[in-house]
Protein backbone atom coordinates (compact mmCIF):
# COMPACT_ATOMS: atom_id res chain seq x y z
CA UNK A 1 0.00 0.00 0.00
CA UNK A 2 2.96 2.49 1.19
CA UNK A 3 4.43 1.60 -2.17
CA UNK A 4 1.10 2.32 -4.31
CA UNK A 5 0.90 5.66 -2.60
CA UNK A 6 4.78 6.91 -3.25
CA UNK A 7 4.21 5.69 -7.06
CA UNK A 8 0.74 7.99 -7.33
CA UNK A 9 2.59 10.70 -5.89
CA UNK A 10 4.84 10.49 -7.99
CA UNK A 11 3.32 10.20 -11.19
CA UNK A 12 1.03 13.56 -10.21
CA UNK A 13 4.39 15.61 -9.33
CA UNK A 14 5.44 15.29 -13.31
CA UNK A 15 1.58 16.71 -14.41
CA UNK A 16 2.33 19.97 -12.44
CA UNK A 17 5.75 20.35 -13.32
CA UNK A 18 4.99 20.51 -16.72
CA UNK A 19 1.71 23.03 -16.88
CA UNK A 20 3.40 25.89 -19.49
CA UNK A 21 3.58 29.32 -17.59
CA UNK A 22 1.85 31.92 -20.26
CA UNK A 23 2.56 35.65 -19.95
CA UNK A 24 3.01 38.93 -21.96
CA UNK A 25 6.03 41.40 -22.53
CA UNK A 26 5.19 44.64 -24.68
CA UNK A 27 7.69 46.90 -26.84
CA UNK A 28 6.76 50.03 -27.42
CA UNK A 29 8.17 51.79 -31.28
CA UNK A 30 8.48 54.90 -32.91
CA UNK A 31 9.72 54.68 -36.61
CA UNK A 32 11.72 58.46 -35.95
CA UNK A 33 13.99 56.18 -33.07
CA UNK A 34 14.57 53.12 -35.12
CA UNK A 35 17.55 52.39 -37.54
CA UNK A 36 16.54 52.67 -41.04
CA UNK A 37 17.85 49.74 -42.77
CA UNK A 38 16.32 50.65 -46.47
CA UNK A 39 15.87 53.80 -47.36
CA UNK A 40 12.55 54.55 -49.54
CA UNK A 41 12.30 56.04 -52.99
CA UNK A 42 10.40 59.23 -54.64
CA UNK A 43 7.69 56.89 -55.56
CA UNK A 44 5.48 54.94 -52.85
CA UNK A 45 7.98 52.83 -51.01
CA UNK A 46 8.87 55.40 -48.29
CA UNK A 47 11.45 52.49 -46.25
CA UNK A 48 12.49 49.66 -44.13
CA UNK A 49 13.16 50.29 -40.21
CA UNK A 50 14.43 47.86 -37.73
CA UNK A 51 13.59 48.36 -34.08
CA UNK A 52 14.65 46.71 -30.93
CA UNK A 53 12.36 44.39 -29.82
CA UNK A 54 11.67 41.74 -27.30
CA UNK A 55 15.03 40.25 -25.96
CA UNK A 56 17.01 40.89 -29.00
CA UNK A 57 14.44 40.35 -31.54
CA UNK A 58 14.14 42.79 -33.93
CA UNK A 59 10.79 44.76 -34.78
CA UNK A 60 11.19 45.38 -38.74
CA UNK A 61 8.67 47.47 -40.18
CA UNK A 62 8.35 48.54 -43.83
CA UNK A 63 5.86 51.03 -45.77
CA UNK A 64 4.78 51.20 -49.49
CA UNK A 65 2.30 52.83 -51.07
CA UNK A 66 0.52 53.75 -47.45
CA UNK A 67 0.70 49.85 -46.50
CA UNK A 68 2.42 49.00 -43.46
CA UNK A 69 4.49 45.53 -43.67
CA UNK A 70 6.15 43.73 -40.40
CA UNK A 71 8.06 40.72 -39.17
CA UNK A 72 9.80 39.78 -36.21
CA UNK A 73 13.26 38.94 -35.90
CA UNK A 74 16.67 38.80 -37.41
CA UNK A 75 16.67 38.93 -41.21
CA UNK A 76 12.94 40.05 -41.00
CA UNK A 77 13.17 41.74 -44.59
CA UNK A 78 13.00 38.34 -45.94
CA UNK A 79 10.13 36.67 -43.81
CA UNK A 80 7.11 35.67 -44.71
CA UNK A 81 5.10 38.01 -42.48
CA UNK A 82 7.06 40.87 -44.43
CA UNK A 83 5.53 39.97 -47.92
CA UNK A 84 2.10 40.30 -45.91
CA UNK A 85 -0.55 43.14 -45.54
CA UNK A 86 -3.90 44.13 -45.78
CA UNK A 87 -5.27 45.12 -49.09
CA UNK A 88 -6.48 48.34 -48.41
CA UNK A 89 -4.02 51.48 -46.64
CA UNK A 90 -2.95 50.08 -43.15
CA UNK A 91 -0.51 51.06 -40.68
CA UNK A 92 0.90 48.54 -38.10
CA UNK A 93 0.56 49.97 -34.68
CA UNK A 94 2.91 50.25 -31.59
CA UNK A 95 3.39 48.63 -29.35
CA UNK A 96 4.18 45.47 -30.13
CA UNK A 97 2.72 41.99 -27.85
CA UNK A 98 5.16 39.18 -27.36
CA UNK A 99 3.40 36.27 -25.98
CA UNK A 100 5.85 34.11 -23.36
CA UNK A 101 5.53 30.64 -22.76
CA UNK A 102 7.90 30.12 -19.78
CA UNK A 103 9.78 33.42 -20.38
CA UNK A 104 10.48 32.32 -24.30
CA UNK A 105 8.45 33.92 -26.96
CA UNK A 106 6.88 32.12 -29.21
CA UNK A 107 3.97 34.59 -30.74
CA UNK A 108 4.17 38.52 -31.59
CA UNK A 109 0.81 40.28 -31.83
CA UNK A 110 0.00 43.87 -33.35
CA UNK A 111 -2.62 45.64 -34.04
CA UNK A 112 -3.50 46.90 -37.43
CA UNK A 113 -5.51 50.37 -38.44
CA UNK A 114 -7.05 49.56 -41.93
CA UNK A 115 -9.24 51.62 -44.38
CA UNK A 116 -12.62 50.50 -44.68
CA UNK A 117 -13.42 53.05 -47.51
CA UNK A 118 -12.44 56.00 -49.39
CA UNK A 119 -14.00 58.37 -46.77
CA UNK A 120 -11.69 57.46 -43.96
CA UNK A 121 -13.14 54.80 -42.26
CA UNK A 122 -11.36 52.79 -40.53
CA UNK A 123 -11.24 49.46 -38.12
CA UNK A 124 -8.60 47.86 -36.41
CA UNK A 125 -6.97 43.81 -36.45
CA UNK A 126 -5.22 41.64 -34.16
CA UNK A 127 -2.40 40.24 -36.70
CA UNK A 128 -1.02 36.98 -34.42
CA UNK A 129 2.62 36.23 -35.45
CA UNK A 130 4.11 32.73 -35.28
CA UNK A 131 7.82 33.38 -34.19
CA UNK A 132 10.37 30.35 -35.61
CA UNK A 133 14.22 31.06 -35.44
CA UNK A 134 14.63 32.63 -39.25
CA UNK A 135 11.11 33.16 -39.89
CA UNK A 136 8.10 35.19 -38.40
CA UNK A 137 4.67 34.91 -40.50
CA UNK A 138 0.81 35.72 -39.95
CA UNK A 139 -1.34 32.93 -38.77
CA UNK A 140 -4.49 34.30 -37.02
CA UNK A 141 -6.45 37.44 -37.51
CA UNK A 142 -8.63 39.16 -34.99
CA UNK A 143 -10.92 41.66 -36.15
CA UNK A 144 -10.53 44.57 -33.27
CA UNK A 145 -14.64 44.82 -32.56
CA UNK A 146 -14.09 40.83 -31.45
CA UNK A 147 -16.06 40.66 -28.05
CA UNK A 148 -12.92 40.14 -26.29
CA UNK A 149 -10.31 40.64 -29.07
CA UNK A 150 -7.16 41.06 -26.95
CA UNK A 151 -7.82 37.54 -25.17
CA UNK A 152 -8.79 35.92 -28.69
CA UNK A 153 -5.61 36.78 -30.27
CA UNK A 154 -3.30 35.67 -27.19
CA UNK A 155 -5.20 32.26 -26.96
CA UNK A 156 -4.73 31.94 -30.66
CA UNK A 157 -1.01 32.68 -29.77
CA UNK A 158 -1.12 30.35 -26.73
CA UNK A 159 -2.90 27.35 -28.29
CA UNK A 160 -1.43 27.86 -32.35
CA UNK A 161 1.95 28.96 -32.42
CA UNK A 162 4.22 26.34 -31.79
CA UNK A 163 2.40 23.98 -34.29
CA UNK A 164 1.67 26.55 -36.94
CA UNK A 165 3.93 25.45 -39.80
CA UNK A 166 4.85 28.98 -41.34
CA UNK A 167 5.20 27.21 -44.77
CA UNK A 168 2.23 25.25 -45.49
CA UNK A 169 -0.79 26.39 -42.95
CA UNK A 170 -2.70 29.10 -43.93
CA UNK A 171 -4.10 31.81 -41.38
CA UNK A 172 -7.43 31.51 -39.50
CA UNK A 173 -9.12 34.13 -38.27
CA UNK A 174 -11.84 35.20 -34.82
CA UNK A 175 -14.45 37.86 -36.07
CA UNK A 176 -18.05 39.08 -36.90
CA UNK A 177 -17.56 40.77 -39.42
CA UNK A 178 -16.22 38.54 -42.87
CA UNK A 179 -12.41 38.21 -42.72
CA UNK A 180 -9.85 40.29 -43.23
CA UNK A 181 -8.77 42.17 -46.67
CA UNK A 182 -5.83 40.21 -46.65
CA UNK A 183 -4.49 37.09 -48.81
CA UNK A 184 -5.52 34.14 -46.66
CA UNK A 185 -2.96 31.97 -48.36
CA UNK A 186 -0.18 29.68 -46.92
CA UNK A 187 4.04 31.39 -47.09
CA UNK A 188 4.58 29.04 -50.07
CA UNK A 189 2.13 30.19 -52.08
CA UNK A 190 3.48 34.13 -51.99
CA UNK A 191 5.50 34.88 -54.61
CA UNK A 192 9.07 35.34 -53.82
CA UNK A 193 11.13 38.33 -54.51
């Protein structure tokens, strides 16, 4: 019996060790402080900026033709997420989300302000960012007027990232209002530059 109970004990002592500790870390940006890594032209690109980010990783944020393009980490100009935006004008938003599991981060969410029309209207989107070692990319969407959009997009960070395969899955998306205005297509299937 004294055995029996030693061995239960000990098989519930691994179940608790290994519940995942889930937290947030924020990094605030301002395009006029970061290092401008590309500069723009007379036309619509007006640049490439990299920003310090979470631990090291770097914040890159591009604009062309009153689009805003990110990615997260080193090399960022040539990341998926970075050959990614919203059809209509957008402009990615400080600060930036990093979502922790155990202290490491595994997700980056930032919120979008898109055109609705040609009158000015706007709305705003969670963009949820898988994080991999050379690669960043979009895989969930959370349209801002979400009943609890915030929470959506860091479960969707919590419960997707890890397994999100950058290459092949294609984005999903919380809302209740249609999808985004953006290409809901797999990394592979972007054309390459």
């Amino acid at each position: 019996m004294r055995k029996l109970l030693w061995l239960s004990a000990f098989c519930l002592c691994p179940a608790a060790a290994v519940a995942a500790d889930y937290s947030s870390a924020y990094t605030p940006f301002d395009l006029g402080k970061c290092e401008l890594i590309e500069r723009g032209d007379q036309y619509v690109y007006a640049g490439t900026w990299s920003c310090p980010g979470y631990k090291g990783i770097d914040i890159i944020q591009s604009s062309s033709d009153d689009r805003s393009f990110a990615a997260f980490g080193k090399n960022g100009a040539r990341h998926c997420a970075i050959r990614k935006t919203f059809s209509r004008f957008s402009t990615a938003l400080s600060p930036v989300e990093w979502r922790l599991k155990d202290g490491v981060p595994i997700a980056a969410i930032e919120r979008w302000r898109v055109s609705t029309d040609d009158g000015g209207g706007t709305e705003t989107w969670l963009v949820v960012n898988a994080l991999r070692q050379n690669d960043s990319c979009h895989m969930h969407y959370v349209a801002g007027s979400y009943p609890d959009a915030n929470d959506a997009a860091r479960r969707a960070a919590d419960d997707l990232a890890e397994g999100f395969n950058c290459e092949s899955d294609v984005p999903t998306v919380d809302s209740t209002v249609g999808g985004p205005d953006i290409e809901m297509t797999a990394c592979r299937e972007l054309g390459g530059e």
